[in-house]
PDB file of N, CA and C in Angstrom:
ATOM      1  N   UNK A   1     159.896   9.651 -59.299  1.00  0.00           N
ATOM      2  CA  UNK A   1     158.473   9.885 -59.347  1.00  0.00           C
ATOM      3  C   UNK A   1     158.190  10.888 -60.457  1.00  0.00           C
ATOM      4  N   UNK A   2     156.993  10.571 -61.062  1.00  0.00           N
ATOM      5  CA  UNK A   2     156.687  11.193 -62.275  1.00  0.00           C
ATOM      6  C   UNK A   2     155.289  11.977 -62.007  1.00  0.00           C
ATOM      7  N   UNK A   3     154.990  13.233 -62.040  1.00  0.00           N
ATOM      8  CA  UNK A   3     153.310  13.471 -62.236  1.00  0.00           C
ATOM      9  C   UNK A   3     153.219  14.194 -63.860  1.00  0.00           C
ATOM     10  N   UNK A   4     152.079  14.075 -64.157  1.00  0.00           N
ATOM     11  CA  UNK A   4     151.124  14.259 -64.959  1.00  0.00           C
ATOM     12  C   UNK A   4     150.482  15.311 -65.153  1.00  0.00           C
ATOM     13  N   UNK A   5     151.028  16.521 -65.871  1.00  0.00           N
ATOM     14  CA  UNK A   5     150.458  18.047 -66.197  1.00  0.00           C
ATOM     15  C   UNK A   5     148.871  17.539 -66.146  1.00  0.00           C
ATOM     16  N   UNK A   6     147.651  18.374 -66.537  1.00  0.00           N
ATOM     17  CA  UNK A   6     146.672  18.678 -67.169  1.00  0.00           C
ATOM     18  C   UNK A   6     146.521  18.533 -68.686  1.00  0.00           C
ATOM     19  N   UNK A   7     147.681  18.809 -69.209  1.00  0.00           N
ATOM     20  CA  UNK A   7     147.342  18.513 -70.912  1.00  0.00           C
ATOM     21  C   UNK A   7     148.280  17.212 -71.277  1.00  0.00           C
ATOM     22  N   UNK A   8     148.367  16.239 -70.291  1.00  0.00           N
ATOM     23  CA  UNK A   8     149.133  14.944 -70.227  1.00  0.00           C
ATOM     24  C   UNK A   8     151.002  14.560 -70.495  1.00  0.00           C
ATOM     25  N   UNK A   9     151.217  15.771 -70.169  1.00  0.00           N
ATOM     26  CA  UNK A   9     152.905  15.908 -70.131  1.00  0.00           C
ATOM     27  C   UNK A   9     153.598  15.055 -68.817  1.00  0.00           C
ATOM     28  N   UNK A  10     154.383  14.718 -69.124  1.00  0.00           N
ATOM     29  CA  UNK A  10     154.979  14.101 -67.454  1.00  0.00           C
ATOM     30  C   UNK A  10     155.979  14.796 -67.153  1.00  0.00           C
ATOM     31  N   UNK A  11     156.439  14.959 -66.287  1.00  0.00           N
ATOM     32  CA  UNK A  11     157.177  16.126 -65.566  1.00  0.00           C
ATOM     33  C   UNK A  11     157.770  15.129 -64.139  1.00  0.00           C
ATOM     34  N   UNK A  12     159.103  15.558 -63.860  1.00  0.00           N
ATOM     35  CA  UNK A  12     159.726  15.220 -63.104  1.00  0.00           C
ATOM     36  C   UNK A  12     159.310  15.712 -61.857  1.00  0.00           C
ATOM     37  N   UNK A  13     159.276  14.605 -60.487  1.00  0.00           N
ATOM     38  CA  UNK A  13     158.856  15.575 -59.089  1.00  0.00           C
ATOM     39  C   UNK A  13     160.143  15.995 -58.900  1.00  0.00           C
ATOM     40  N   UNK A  14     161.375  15.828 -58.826  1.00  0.00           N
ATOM     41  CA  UNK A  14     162.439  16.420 -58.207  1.00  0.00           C
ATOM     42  C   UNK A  14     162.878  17.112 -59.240  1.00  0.00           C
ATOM     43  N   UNK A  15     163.056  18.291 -59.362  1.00  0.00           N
ATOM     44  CA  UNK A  15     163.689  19.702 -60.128  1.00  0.00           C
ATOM     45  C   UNK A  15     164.861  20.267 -59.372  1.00  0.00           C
ATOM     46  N   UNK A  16     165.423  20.651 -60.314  1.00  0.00           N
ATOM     47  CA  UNK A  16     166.493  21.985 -59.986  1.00  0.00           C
ATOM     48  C   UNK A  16     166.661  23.211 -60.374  1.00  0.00           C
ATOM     49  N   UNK A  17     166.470  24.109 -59.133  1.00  0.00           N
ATOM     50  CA  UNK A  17     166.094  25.657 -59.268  1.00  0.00           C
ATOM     51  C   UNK A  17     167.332  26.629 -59.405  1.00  0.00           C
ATOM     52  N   UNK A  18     166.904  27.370 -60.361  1.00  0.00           N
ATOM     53  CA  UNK A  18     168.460  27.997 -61.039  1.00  0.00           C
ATOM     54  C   UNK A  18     167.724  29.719 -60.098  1.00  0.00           C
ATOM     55  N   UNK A  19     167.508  29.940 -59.146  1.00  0.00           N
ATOM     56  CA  UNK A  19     167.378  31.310 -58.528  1.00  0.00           C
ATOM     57  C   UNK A  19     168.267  31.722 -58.012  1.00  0.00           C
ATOM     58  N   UNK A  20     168.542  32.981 -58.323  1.00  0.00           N
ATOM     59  CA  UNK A  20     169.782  33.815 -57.662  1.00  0.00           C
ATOM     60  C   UNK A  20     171.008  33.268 -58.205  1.00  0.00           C
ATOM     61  N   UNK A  21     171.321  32.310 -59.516  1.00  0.00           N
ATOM     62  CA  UNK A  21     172.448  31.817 -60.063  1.00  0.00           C
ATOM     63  C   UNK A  21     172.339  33.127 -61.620  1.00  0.00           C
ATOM     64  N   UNK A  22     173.747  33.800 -61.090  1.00  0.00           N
ATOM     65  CA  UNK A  22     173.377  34.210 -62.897  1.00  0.00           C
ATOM     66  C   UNK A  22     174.787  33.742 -63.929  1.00  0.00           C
ATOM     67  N   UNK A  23     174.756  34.040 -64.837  1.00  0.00           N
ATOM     68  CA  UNK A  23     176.023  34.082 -66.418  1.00  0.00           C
ATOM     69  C   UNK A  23     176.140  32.878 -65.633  1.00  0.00           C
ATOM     70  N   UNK A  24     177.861  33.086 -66.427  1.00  0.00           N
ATOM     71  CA  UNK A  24     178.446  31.794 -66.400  1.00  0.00           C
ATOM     72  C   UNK A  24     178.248  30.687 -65.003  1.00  0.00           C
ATOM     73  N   UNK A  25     177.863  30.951 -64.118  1.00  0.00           N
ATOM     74  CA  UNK A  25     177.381  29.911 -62.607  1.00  0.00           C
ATOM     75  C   UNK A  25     176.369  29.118 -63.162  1.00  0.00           C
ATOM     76  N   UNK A  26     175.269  30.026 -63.654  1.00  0.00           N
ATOM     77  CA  UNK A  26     173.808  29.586 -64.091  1.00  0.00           C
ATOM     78  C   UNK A  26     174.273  28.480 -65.201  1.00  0.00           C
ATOM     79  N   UNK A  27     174.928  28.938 -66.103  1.00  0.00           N
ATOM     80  CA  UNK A  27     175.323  27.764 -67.586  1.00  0.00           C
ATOM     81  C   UNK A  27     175.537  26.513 -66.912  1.00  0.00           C
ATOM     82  N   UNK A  28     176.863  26.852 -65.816  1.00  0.00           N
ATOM     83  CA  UNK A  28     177.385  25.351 -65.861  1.00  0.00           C
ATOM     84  C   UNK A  28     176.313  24.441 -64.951  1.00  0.00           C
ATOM     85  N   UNK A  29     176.026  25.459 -63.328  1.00  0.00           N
ATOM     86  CA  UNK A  29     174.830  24.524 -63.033  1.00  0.00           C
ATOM     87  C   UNK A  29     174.137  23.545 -63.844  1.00  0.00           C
ATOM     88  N   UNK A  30     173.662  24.421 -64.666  1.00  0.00           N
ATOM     89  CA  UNK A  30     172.231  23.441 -65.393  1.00  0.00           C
ATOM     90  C   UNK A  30     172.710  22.233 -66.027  1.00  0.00           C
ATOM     91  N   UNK A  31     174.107  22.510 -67.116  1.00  0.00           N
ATOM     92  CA  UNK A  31     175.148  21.887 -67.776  1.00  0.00           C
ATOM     93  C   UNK A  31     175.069  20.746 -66.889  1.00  0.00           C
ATOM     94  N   UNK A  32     175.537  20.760 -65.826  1.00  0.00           N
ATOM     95  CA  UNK A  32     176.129  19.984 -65.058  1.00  0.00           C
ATOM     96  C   UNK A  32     175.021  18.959 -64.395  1.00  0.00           C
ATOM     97  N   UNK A  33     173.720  19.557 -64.280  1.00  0.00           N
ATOM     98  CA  UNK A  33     172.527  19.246 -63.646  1.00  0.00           C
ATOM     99  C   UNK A  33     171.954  18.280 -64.960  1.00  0.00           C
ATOM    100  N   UNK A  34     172.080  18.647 -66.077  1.00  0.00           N
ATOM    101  CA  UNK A  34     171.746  17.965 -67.542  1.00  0.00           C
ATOM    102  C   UNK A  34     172.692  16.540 -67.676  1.00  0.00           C
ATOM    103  N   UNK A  35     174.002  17.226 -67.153  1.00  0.00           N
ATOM    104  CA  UNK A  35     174.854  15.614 -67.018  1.00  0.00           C
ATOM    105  C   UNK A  35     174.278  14.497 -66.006  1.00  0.00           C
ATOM    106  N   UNK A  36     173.904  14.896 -64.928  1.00  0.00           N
ATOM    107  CA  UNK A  36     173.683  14.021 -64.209  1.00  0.00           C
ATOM    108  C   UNK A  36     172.887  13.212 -63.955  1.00  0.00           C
ATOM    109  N   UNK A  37     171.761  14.127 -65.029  1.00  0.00           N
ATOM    110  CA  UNK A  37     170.459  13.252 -65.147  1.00  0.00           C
ATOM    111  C   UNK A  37     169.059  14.239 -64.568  1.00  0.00           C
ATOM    112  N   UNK A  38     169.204  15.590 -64.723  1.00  0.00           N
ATOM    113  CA  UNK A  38     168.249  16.346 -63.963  1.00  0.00           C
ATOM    114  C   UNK A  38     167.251  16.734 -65.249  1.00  0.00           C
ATOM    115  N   UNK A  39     166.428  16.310 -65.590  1.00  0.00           N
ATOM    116  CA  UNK A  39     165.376  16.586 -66.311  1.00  0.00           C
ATOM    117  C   UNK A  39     164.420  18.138 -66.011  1.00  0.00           C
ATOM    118  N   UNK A  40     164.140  18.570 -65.122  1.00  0.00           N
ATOM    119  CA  UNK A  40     163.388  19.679 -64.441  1.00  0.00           C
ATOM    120  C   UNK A  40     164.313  20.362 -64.216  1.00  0.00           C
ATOM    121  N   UNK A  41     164.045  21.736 -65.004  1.00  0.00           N
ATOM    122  CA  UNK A  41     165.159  22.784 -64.874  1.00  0.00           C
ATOM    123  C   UNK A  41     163.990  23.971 -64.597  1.00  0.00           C
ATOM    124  N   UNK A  42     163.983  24.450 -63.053  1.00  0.00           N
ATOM    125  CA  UNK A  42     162.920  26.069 -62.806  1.00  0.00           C
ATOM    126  C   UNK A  42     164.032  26.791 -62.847  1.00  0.00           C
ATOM    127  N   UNK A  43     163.770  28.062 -64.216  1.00  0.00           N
ATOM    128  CA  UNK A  43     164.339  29.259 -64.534  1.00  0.00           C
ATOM    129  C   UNK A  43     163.502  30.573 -64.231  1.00  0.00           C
ATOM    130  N   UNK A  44     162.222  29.902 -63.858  1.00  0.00           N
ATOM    131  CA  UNK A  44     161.547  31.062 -63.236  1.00  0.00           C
ATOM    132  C   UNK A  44     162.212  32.067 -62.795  1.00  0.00           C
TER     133      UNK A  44
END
């Protein structure tokens, strides 16, 4: 499923939240989250 910012961006509904991951944990997460096909990365 896809929604639709306000200034017409599409954005993934399912994300993956990098909180409380830091250094090297945080890299590979995302790394790894980028391999698999995870488009939505919250670094908030």
């Amino acid at each position: 499923m896809i929604y639709q910012t306000v200034q017409g961006e599409d954005v993934p509904a399912l994300g993956m939240g990098t909180w409380q991951i830091t250094g090297e944990d945080c890299y590979d997460a995302v790394r790894d989250g980028l391999d698999i096909g995870y488009r939505h990365i919250d670094t908030a």
